[in-house]
Structures are given as structure tokens and as C-alpha cells.
Protein backbone atom coordinates (compact mmCIF):
# COMPACT_ATOMS: atom_id res chain seq x y z
CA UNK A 1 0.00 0.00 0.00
CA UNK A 2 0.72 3.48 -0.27
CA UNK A 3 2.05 5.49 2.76
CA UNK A 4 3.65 8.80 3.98
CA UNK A 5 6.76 7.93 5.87
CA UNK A 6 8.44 10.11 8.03
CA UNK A 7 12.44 8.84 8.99
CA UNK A 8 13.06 10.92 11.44
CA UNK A 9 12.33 14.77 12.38
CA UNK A 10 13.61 17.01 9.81
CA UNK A 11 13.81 14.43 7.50
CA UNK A 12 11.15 14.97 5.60
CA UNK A 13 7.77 12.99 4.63
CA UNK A 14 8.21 10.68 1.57
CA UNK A 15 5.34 8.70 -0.41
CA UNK A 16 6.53 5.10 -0.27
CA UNK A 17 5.12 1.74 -0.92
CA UNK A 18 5.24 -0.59 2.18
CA UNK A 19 3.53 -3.67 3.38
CA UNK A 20 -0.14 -3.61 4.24
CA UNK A 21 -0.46 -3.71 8.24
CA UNK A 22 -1.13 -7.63 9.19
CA UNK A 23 -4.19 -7.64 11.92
CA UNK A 24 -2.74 -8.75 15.24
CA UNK A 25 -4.87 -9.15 19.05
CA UNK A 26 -6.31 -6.18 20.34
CA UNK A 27 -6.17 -4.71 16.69
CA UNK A 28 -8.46 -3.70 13.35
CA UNK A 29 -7.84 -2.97 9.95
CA UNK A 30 -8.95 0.43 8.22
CA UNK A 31 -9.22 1.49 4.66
CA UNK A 32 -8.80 4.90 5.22
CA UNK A 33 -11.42 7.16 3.68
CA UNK A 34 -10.90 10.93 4.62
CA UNK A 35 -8.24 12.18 6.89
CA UNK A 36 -7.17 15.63 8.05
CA UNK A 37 -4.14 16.81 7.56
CA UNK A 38 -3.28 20.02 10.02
CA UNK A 39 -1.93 23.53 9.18
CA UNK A 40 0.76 22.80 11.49
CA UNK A 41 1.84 19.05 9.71
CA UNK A 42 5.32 20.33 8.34
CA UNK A 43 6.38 22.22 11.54
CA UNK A 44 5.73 18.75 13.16
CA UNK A 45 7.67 16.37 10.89
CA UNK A 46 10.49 19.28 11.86
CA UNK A 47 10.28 18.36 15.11
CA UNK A 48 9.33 21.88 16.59
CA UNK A 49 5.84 20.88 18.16
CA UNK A 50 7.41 17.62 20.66
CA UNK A 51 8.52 14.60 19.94
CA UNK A 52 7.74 12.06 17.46
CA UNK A 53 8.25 7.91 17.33
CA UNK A 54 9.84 7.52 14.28
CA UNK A 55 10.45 5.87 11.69
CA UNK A 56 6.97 5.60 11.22
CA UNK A 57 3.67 6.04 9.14
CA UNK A 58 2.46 9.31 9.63
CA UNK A 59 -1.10 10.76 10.31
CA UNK A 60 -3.87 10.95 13.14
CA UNK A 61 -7.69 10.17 13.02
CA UNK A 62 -9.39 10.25 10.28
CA UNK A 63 -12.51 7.69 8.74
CA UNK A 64 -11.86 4.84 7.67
CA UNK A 65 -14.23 1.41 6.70
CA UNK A 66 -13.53 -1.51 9.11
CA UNK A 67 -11.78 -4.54 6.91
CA UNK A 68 -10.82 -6.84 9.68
CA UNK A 69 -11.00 -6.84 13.64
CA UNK A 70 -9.34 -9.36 15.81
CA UNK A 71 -11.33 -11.91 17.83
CA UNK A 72 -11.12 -9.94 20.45
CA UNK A 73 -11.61 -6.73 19.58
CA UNK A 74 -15.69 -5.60 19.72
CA UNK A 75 -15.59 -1.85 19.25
CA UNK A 76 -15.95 -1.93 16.17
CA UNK A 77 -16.85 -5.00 13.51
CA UNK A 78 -15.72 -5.49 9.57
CA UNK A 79 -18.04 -3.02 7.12
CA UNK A 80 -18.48 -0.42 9.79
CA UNK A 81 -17.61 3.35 8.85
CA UNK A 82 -15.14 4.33 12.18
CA UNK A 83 -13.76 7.04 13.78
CA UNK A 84 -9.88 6.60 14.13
CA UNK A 85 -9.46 8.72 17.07
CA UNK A 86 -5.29 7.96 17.59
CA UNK A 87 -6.17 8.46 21.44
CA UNK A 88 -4.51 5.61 23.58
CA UNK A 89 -4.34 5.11 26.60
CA UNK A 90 -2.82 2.62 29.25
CA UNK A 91 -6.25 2.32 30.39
CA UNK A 92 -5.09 2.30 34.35
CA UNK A 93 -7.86 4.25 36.61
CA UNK A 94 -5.41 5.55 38.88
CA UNK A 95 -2.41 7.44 37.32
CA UNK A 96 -3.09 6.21 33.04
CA UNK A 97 -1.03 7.14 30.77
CA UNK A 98 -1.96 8.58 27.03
CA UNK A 99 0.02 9.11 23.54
CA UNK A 100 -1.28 9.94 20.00
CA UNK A 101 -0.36 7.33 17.80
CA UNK A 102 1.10 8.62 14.22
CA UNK A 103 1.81 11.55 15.81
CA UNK A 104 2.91 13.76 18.90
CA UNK A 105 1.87 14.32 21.90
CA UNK A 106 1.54 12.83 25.49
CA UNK A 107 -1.02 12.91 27.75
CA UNK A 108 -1.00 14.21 31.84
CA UNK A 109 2.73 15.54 32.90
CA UNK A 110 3.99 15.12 28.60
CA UNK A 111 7.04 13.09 30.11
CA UNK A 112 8.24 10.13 28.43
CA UNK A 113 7.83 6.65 30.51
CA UNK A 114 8.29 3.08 29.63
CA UNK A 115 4.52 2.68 29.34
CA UNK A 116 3.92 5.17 26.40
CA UNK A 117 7.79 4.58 24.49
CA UNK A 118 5.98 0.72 24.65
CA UNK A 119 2.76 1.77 23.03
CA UNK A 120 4.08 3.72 20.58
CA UNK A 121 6.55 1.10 19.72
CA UNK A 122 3.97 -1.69 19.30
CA UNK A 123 1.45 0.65 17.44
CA UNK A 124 3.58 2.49 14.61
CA UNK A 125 0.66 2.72 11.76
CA UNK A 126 -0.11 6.30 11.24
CA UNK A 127 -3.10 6.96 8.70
CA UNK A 128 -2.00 9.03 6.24
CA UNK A 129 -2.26 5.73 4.23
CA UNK A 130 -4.38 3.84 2.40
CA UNK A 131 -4.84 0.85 5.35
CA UNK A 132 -4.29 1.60 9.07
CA UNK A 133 -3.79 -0.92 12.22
CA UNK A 134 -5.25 0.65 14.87
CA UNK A 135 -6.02 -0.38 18.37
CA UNK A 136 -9.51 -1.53 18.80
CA UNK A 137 -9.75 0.93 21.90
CA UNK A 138 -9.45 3.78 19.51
CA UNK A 139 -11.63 3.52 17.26
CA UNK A 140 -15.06 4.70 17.30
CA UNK A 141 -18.05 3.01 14.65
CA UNK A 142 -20.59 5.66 13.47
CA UNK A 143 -23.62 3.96 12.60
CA UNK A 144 -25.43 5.62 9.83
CA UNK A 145 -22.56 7.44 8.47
CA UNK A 146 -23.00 5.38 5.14
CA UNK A 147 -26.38 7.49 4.58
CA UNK A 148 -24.38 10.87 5.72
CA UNK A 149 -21.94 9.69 3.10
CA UNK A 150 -20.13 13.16 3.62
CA UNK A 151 -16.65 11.27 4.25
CA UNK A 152 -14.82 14.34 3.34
CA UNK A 153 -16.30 16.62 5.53
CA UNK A 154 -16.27 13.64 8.41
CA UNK A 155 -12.48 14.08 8.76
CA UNK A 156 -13.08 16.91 10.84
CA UNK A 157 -14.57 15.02 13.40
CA UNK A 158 -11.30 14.50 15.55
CA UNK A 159 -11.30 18.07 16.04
CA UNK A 160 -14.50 18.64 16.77
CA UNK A 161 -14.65 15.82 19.43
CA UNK A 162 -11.80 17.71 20.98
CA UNK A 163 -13.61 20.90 20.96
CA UNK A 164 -16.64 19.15 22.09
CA UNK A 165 -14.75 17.84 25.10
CA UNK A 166 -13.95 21.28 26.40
CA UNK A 167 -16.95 22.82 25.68
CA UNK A 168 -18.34 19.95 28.05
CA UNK A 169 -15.88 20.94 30.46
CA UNK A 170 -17.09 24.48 30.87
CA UNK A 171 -20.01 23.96 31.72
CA UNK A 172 -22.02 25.75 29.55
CA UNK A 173 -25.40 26.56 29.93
CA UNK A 174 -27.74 27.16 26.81
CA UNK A 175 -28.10 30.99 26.52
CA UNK A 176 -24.72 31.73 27.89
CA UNK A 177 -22.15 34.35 26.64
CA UNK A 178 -19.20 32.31 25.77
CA UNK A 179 -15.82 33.80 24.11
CA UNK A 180 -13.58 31.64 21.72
CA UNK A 181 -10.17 32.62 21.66
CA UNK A 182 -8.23 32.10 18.50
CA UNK A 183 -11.82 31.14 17.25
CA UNK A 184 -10.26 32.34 13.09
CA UNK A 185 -8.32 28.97 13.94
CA UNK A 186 -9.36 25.39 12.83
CA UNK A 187 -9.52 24.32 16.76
CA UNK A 188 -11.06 27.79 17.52
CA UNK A 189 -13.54 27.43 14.44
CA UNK A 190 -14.77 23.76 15.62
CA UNK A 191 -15.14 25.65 19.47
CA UNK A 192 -17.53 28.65 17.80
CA UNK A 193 -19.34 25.27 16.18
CA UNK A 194 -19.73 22.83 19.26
CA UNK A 195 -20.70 26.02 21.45
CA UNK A 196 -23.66 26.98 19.00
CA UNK A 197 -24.65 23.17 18.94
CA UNK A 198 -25.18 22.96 23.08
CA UNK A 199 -27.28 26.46 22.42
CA UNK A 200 -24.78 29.50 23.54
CA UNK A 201 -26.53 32.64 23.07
CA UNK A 202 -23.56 34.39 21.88
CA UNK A 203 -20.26 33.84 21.05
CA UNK A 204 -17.29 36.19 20.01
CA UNK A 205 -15.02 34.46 18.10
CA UNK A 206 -11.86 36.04 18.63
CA UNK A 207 -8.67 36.11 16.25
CA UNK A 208 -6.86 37.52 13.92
CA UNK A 209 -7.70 36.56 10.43
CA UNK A 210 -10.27 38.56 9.73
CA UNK A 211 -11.79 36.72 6.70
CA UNK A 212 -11.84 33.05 8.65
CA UNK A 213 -13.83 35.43 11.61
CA UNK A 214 -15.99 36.98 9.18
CA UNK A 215 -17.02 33.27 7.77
CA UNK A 216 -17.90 32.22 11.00
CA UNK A 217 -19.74 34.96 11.46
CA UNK A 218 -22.14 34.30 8.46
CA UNK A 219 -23.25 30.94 9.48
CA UNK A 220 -25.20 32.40 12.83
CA UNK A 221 -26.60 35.73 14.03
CA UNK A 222 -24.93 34.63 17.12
CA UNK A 223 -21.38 34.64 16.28
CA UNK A 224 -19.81 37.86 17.01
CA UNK A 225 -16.10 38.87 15.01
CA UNK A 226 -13.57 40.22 17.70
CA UNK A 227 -10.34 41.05 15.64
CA UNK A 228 -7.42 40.71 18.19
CA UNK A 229 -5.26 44.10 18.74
CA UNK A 230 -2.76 42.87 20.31
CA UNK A 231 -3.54 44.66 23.36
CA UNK A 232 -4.50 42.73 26.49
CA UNK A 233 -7.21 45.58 27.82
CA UNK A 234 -8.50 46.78 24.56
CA UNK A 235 -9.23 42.71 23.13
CA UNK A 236 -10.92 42.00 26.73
CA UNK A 237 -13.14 45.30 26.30
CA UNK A 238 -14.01 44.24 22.86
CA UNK A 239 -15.51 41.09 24.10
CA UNK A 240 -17.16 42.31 26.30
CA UNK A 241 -18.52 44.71 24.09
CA UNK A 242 -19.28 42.09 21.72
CA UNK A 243 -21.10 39.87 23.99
CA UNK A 244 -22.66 42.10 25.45
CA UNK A 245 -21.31 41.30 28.81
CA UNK A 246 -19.41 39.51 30.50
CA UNK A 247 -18.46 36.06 29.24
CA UNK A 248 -19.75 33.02 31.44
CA UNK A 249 -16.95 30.86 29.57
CA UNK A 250 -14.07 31.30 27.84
CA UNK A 251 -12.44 28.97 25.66
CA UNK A 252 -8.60 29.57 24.81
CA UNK A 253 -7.64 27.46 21.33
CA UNK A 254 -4.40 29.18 20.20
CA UNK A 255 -1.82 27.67 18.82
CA UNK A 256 1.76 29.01 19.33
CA UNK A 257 1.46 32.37 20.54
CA UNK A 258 4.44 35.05 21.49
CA UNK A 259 2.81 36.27 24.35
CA UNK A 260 0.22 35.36 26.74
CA UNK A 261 -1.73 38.47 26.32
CA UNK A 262 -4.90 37.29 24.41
CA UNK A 263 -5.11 34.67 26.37
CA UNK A 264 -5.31 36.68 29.54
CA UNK A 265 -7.52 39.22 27.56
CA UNK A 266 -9.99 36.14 27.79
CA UNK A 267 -9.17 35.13 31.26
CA UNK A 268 -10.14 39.22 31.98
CA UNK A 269 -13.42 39.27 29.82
CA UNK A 270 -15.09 36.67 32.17
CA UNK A 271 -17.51 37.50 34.58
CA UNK A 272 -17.91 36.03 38.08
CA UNK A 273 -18.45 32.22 38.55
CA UNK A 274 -17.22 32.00 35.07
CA UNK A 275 -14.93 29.10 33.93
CA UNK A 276 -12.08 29.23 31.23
CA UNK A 277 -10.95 25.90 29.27
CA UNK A 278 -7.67 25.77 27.99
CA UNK A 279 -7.50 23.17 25.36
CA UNK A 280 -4.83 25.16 22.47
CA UNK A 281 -1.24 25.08 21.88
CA UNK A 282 -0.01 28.07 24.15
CA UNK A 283 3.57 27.75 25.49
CA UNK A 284 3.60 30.41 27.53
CA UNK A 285 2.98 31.31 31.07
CA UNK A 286 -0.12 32.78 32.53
CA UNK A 287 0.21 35.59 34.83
CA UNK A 288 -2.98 34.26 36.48
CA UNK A 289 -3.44 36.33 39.61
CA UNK A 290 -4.26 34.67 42.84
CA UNK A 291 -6.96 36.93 44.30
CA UNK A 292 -8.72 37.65 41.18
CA UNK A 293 -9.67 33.72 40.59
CA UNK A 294 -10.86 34.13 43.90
CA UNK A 295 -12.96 36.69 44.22
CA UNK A 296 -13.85 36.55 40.78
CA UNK A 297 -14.58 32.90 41.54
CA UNK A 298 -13.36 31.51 38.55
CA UNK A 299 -13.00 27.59 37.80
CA UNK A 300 -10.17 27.26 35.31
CA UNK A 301 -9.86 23.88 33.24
CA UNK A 302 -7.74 22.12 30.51
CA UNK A 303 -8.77 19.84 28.36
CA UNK A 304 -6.89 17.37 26.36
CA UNK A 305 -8.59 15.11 23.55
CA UNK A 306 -11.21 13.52 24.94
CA UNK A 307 -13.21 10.04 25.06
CA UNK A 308 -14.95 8.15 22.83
CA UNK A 309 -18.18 8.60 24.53
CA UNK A 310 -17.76 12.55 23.48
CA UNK A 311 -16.76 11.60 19.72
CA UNK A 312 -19.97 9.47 19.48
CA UNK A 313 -22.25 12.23 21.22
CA UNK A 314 -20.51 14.35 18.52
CA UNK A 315 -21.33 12.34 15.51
CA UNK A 316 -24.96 12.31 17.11
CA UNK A 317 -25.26 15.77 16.54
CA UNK A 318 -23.94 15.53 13.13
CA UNK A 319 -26.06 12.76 12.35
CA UNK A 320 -29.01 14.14 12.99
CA UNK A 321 -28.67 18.15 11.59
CA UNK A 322 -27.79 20.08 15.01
CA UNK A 323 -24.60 19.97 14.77
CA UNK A 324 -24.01 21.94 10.33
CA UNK A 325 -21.35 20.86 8.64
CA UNK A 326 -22.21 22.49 5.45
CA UNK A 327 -20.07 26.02 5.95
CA UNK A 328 -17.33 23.55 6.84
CA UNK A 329 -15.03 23.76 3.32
CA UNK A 330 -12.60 20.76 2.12
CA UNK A 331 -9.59 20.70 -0.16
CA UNK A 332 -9.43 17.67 -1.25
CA UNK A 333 -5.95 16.06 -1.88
CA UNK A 334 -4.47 12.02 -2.83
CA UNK A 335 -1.23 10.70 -1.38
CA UNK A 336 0.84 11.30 -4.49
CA UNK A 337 2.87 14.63 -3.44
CA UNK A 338 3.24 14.98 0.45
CA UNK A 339 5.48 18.04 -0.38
CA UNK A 340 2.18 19.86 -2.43
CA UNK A 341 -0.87 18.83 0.35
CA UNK A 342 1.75 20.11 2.68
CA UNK A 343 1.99 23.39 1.50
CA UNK A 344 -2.08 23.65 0.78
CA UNK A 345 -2.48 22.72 4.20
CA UNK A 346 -0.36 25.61 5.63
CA UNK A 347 -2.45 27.57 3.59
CA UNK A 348 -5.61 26.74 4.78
CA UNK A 349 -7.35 28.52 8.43
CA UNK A 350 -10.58 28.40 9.94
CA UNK A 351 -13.56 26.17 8.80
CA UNK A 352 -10.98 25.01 5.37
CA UNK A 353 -8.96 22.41 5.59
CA UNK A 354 -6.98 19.84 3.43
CA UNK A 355 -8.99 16.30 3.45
CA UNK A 356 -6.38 13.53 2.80
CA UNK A 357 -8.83 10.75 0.58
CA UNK A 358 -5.76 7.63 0.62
């Protein structure tokens, strides 16, 4: 089958032919469908957003169409349209221990341990590629997705699920004021989206591309455009202003920022008893002051991925019209020139992104 292979970090991602993945316990077989492939792609395979297994087959989540499951694998079963969520964990109630498969990241301190260098060494199928091996524990079957048909569009489900996940986190209550921060981002776009679904009354998107705001903006009266500044004071005022009031929740999804300050402009736009989620990319501190959480009484979350249970609840929504997928566009794109999708992903923001079809 055909793959995207990445050696090592910096080396680059190359189209090659390899084996098709042989089914093994605890395992199933995909043929991959519809993948994402994130903005951010190259500056992982470069190693500047953590570390990576390699060598390996790159890519995480996606749908894909179950070929085979092992006997003792149930989640899913052979014909089913799935949800490849790349979410594994060690599955230990007290103290588990997470990685993304095909990808980086680590779950709870980010550290390195025997237990997730072993998963990741026993699971090394990434799905940018035709066929996948994927633990049965991470996949997720979507009945009726057949009928939805909308494969394409279904690739943005992983995000979504993680957006979801937050948005459950905060709390919200149908009617509240709720502020998205980075919300011209893909992560901050799917926020705006799963906040409108539980029935916010009105959300400012914040960010600072103003044509991925002003999109968001068209598909509800109740999306507000906040164009960031770049002043802590004036954004928070302009939320405000936006909302109308004070935010109930806030939820930060930047990526890579080089300061904290619309983050904090966030943190300063809620009202009391509100609750910020941080589920982005931000490496910086917050200058989160002690009293102010306290008399402010503010409840202040993160939120990493998130469980299956969520991405089913998720494709419920979809499934059944609440949750609009239709201002949602795709660039579609085929294995044959990692180099090309690569660029057209960088390219893409907001609700657009580049739909791998292996």
C-alpha cells in the first residue's frame, strides 16, 4: 500500500510503498477514507511541536471502513464506517497514561515513561495511508454514516470531538455568553461550532484573520467577530462589548502564541463564577493572579482530547442536523505529493482544511 513515511524529524515525509499492516490481538484494519491533515503538519515532521516515534507512518484520526478486527476486539466490527481517534491510553484508573499514535503528543505531565515509548513502539501505523492498524480501543463506529456519506467533511470530526470535550468541560449553559479565543483557527472554528450546537446565546469568536472570523460569522446571528489588537485591555473590552457582557466561559484554542496576552484578555473578559478551558497550543505562562480567581470565583480547566463517549455524542449531533457541517469547506488532496498537500495545508485557516482521501 501506499504510505507517507516520516524517517526521522527534519527528515522529511516521503510517499513510499510498504507492506499492508497484518491484523494482530487487540487490533483492526482500516481502509482509510478521509483524513485531516493540520496547518501545522510540516512544523511537526520538523520536530518543533514535541517529539515524534519515528520511523513511522504518519497521520492521526481520520474515517476509515472496518476490513478486519481481531477476535477480540468488539468496538468496532468489519463493514463499519469508524472514527480513528489515535487516542490511547494505558487504560489504568489511577495514574493512566496517554500518547497519540502517528503523531505527537503525550497525555497528563507530557514526560516520556516506559509505558507510552511501549505503546508507541507496538502501534507504529499512522493513517496518512491507504490501510491503518489501529487499536480496537481507539476507534469509534458511526452507525449511519453510510447514509451521511459526507466522508470528506467527516475528517473533521477529531477536532471537533476535541472541541466538544472542552466545551463539556465548561459547563455551559444554553443561553450563555461564551468567548472563543483564537476562534479564526481550525480548533477555535470547531469551538464557535460545538458552542452553538449545546445552544450558547452568543459567542465572540476572537482572532486575527479577519476573513476566517468573518465566515464564522455568516453561518449564525450569534457569532460575534472580535479582531485581536494585540492589546491585552483593549481585546478584553471588545468582548465584552461584543457579547454584550461579561463572558460566562471562555475557551482559549491558540496555537503558538508570542505572548500570553490574548489569552489573559480572555481570562479578563469573564464574569464572576465563570470558567475558562484551555484546550490550544499556548507555550507560555499565565500571569494568572491569585486573588482575582478568587474573588472573581473563577473555575479554570484544561482539556486534552477527549473520550470516545464525546466523539460518538458528537457524531450524534452531526447525524441528525444540530450539529451543520455544510459552511465547513474541504480541499481535497491524494497521497501522491506529500510536499504539495503540505503546502495547501499551511495555507488553509478556519472552517478550510486539506482532506487527505488515501
Amino acid at each position: 500500500m501506499k504510505a507517507w513515511i516520516l524517517d526521522e524529524p527534519g527528515s522529511g515525509v516521503r510517499l513510499q510503498e510498504v507492506a499492508d499492516p497484518r491484523l494482530r490481538s487487540g487490533g483492526a484494519i482500516l481502509r482509510m477514507l478521509a483524513v485531516q491533515v493540520p496547518g501545522y503538519t510540516r512544523a511537526l515532521t520538523e520536530g518543533t511541536r514535541g517529539g515524534i516515534a519515528t520511523p513511522t507512518v504518519l497521520g492521526i484520526g481520520g474515517i476509515g471502513r472496518v476490513e478486519a478486527v481481531a477476535e477480540d476486539v468488539h468496538t468496532v466490527r468489519p463493514g463499519d464506517i469508524a472514527l480513528c481517534t489515535g487516542f490511547l491510553s494505558t487504560g489504568r484508573i489511577a495514574h493512566p497514561e496517554e500518547v497519540l499514535l502517528g503523531w505527537t503528543g503525550i497525555g497528563g505531565r507530557g514526560v516520556q515513561t516506559p509505558a507510552t515509548d511501549a505503546m508507541r513502539a507496538v502501534w507504529r501505523t499512522g493513517t496518512f495511508a491507504e490501510r491503518a492498524l489501529m487499536p480496537g480501543s481507539t476507534l469509534v463506529a458511526l452507525p449511519g454514516a453510510d447514509e451521511y456519506g459526507d466522508f470528506d467533511r467527516l475528517a473533521f470530526l477529531p477536532w471537533l470531538t476535541v472541541a466538544a470535550s472542552a466545551v463539556e468541560k465548561s459547563e455551559l449553559a444554553p443561553g450563555g455568553r461564551v468567548a472563543v479565543i483564537g476562534g479564526s483557527g481550525r480548533m477555535g472554528g470547531a469551538a464557535v461550532l460545538l458552542a452553538l450546537a449545546r445552544g450558547a446565546g452568543s459567542v465572540a469568536a476572537v482572532g486575527r484573520n479577519t476573513a476566517a472570523l468573518d465566515r464564522l460569522a455568516a453561518l449564525d446571528p450569534r457569532v460575534q467577530p472580535v479582531r485581536s489588537v494585540g492589546n491585552r485591555r483593549a481585546d478584553a473590552e471588545a468582548i465584552v462589548a461584543a457579547l454584550g457582557g461579561e463572558a460566562d466561559v471562555t475557551l482559549d484554542a491558540l496555537g503558538p502564541t508570542p505572548t500570553a496576552d490574548l489569552t489573559m484578555a480572555g481570562f479578563d473578559a469573564l464574569g464572576l463564577d465563570g470558567a475558562m478551558v484551555l484546550l490550544g497550543g499556548v507555550q507560555q505562562d499565565l500571569p494568572i493572579v491569585y486573588n482575582e480567581v478568587m474573588r472573581r470565583r473563577i473555575t479554570l480547566r484544561g482539556s486534552w482530547m477527549a473520550a470516545s463517549e464525546t466523539a460518538y455524542a458528537v457524531w450524534r449531533q452531526i447525524s441528525s442536523g444540530v450539529l451543520d457541517l455544510r459552511g465547513v469547506d474541504v480541499v481535497p488532496a491524494t497521497l501522491d505529493d506529500p510536499a504539495t498537500v503540505l503546502d495547501r495545508a499551511e495555507q488553509t485557516s478556519g472552517l478550510s482544511f486539506v482532506a487527505l482521501r488515501p
